[in-house]
Protein backbone atom coordinates (compact mmCIF):
# COMPACT_ATOMS: atom_id res chain seq x y z
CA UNK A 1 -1.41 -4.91 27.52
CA UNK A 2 -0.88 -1.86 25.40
CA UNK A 3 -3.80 -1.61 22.48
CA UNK A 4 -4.27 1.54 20.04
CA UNK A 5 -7.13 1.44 17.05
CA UNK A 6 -6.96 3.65 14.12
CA UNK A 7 -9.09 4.04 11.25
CA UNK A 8 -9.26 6.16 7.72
CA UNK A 9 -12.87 6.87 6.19
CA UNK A 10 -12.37 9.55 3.88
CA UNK A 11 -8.52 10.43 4.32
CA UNK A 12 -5.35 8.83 4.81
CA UNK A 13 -4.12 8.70 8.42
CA UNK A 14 -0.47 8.67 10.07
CA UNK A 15 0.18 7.72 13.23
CA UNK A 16 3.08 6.35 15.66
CA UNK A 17 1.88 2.62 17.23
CA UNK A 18 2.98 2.48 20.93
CA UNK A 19 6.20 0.45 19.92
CA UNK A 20 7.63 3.56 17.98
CA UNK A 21 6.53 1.95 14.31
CA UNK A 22 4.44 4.07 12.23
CA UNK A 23 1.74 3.42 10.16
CA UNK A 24 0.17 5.52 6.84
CA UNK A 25 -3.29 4.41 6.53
CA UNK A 26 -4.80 4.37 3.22
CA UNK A 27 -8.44 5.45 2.59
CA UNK A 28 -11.04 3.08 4.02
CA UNK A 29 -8.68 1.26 6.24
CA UNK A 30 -8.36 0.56 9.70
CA UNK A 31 -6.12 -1.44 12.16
CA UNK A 32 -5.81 -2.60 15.76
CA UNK A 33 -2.26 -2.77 17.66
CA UNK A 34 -1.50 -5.05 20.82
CA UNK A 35 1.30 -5.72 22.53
CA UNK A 36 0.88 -8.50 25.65
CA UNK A 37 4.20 -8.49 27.61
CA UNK A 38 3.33 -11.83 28.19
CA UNK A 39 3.77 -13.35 25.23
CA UNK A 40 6.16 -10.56 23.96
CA UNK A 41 4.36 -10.36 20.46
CA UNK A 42 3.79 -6.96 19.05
CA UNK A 43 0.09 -7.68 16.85
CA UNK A 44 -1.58 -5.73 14.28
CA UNK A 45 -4.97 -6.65 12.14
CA UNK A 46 -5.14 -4.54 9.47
CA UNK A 47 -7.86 -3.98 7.42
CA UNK A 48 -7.58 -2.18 3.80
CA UNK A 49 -4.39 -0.64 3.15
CA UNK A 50 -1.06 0.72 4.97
CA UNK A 51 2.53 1.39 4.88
CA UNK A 52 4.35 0.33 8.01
CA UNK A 53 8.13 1.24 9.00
CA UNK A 54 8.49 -1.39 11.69
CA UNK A 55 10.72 -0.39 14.85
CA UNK A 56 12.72 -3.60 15.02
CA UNK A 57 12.76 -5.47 17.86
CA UNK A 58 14.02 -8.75 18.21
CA UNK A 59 12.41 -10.40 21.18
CA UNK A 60 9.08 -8.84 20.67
CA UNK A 61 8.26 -9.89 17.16
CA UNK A 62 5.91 -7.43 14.98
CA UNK A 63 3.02 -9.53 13.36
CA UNK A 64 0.43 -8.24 11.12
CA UNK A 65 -2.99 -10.28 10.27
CA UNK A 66 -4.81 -9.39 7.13
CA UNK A 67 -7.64 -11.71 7.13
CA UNK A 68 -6.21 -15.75 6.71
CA UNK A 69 -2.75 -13.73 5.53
CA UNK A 70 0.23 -12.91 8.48
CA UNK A 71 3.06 -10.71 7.59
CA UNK A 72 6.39 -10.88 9.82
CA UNK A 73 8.55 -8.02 10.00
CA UNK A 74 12.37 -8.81 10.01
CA UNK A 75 12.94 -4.96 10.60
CA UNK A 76 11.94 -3.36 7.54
CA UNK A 77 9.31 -1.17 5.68
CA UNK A 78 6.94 -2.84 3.45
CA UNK A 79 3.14 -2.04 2.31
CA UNK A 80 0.02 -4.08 2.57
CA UNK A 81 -3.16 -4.06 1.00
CA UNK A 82 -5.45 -5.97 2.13
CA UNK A 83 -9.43 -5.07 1.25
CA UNK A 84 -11.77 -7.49 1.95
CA UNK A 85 -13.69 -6.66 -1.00
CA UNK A 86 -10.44 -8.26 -2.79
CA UNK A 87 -9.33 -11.53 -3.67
CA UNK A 88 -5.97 -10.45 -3.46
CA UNK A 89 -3.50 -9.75 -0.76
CA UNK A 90 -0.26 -7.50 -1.87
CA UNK A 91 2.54 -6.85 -0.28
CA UNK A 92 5.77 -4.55 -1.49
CA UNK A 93 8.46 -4.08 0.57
CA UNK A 94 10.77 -0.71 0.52
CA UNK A 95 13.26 -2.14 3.22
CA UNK A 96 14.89 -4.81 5.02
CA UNK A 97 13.16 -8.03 4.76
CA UNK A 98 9.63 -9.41 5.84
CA UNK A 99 7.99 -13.25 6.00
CA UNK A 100 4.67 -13.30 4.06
CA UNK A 101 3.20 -16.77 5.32
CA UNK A 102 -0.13 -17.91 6.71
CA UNK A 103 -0.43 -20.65 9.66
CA UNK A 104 -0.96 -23.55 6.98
CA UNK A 105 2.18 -22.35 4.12
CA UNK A 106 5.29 -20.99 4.96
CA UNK A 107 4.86 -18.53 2.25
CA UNK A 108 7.68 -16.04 0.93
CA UNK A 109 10.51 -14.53 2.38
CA UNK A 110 10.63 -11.04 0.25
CA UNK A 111 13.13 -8.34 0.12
CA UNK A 112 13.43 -4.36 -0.57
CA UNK A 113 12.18 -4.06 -3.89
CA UNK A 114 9.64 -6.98 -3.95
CA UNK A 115 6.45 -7.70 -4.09
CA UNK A 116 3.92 -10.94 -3.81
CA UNK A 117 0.43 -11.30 -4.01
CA UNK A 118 -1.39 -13.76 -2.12
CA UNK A 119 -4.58 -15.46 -4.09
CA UNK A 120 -7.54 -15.73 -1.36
CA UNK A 121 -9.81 -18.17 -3.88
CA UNK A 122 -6.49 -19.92 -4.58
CA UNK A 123 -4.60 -19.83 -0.66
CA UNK A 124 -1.58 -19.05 -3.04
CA UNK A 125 1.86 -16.90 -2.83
CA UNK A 126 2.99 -15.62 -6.26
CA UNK A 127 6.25 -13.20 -6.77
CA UNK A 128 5.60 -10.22 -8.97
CA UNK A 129 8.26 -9.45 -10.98
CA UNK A 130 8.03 -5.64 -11.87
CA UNK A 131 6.29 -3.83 -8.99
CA UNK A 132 3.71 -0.89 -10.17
CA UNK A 133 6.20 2.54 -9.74
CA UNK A 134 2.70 4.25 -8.51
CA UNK A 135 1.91 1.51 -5.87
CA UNK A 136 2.44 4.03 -3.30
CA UNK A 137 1.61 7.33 -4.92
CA UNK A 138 -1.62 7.25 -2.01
CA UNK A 139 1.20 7.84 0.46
CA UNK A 140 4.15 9.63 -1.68
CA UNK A 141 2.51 11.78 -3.97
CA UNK A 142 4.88 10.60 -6.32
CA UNK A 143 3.87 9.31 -9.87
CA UNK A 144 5.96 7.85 -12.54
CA UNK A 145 4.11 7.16 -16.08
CA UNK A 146 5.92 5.25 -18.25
CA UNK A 147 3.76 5.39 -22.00
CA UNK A 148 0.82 4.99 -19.49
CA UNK A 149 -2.87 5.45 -21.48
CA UNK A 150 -4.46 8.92 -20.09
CA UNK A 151 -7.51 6.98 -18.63
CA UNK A 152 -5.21 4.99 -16.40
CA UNK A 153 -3.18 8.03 -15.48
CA UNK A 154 -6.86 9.67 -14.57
CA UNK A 155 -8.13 7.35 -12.81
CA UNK A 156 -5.17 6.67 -10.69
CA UNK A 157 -5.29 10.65 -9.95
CA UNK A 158 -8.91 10.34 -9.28
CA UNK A 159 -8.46 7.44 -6.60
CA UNK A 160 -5.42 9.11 -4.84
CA UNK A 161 -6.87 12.47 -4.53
CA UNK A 162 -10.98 11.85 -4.82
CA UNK A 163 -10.83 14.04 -7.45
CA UNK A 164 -13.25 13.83 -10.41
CA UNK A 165 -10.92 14.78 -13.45
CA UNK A 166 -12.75 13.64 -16.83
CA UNK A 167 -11.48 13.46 -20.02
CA UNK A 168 -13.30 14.98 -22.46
CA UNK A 169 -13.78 12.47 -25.49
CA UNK A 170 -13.35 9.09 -25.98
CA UNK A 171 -10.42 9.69 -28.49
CA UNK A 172 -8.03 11.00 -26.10
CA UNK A 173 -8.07 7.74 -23.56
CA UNK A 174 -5.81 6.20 -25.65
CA UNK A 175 -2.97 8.69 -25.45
CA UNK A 176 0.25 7.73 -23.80
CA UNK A 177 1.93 9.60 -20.96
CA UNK A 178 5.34 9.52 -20.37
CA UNK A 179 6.06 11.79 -17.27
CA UNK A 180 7.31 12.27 -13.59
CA UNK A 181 4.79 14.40 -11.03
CA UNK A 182 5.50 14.95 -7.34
CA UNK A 183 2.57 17.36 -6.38
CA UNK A 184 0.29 17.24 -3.70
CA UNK A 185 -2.49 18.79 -6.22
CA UNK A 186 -4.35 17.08 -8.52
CA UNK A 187 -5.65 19.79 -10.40
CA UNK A 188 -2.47 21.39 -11.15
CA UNK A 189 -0.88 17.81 -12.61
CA UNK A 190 -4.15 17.89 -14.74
CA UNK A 191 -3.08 21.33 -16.25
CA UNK A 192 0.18 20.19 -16.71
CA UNK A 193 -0.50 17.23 -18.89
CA UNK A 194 -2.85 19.29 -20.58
CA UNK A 195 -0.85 21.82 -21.60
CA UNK A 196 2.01 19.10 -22.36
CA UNK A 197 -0.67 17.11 -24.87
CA UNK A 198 -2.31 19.96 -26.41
CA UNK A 199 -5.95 18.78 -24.42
């Protein structure tokens, strides 16, 4: 049996699985991998958050439990956020195809460039039809605002890089940002949109 455990306190976290996959951990996430050669099923529990690019293999399917929630990988690269602290479950998927079920509903089959959420109170699969763009920015460092308020844009900056930008009045949370950033550095896409809005 072939196991691995990684975990993310502070920091996100990549690593390669023993199967060749790889998996970007998100802050305050961990997971377990197994493979039994017995059974020829490739398992992961994941707890919290992660991107996966899933080395395809057909006899040894890849499975992924998040809490009552499995996620089948039909070769493909999806993320999952699963906090326990959450009612939710989300997946998005970036590539190929993946089977978001649980042992009691055959769930959703989704494809590159969907997404579902699954509803713990209400053990339900819903589609979402436009995906956020910044969904993955904790992995990318890529951020797309689209007329986004400033104290969304700040706290999404704050959450993917612990930062602690603050915005100086009240006044100026309402101001819309329209704007591209891929920077590894909060501070210097603070200075930008400052300059850009006059702040």
């Amino acid at each position: 049996v072939q196991t691995l455990a990684l975990s993310s306190d502070s920091i996100t976290v990549q690593d390669t699985l023993p199967d060749g996959s790889t998996a970007f951990l998100n802050k305050k996430s961990q997971l377990t991998y197994e493979y039994n050669p017995r059974e020829k099923t490739r398992r992961v529990k994941l707890e919290g958050e992660a991107f996966f690019s899933v080395k395809h293999e057909e006899e040894k399917p890849f499975v992924i439990e998040a809490e009552d929630v499995l996620v089948r990988d039909i070769g493909t690269e999806f993320n999952l956020k699963a906090y326990p602290d959450k009612d939710t479950i989300e997946i998005i998927v970036t590539q190929g195809e993946v089977q978001f079920y649980t042992l009691l509903d055959s769930g959703l089959n989704l494809q590159a460039g969907q997404k579902a959420i699954y509803s713990k109170r209400n053990k339900a699969f819903y589609r979402v039809d436009k995906p956020d763009t910044n969904a993955l920015a904790y992995k990318t460092k890529v951020f797309s605002f689209n007329n986004t308020d400033l104290r969304s844009v700040v706290n999404l900056l704050n959450e993917v890089y612990d930062s602690k930008i603050i915005l100086a009045s009240e006044k100026i949370y309402s101001c819309r940002l329209t704007a591209s950033f891929k920077e590894d550095n909060a501070s210097i896409i603070a200075e930008v949109i400052a300059e850009t809005m006059g702040l």
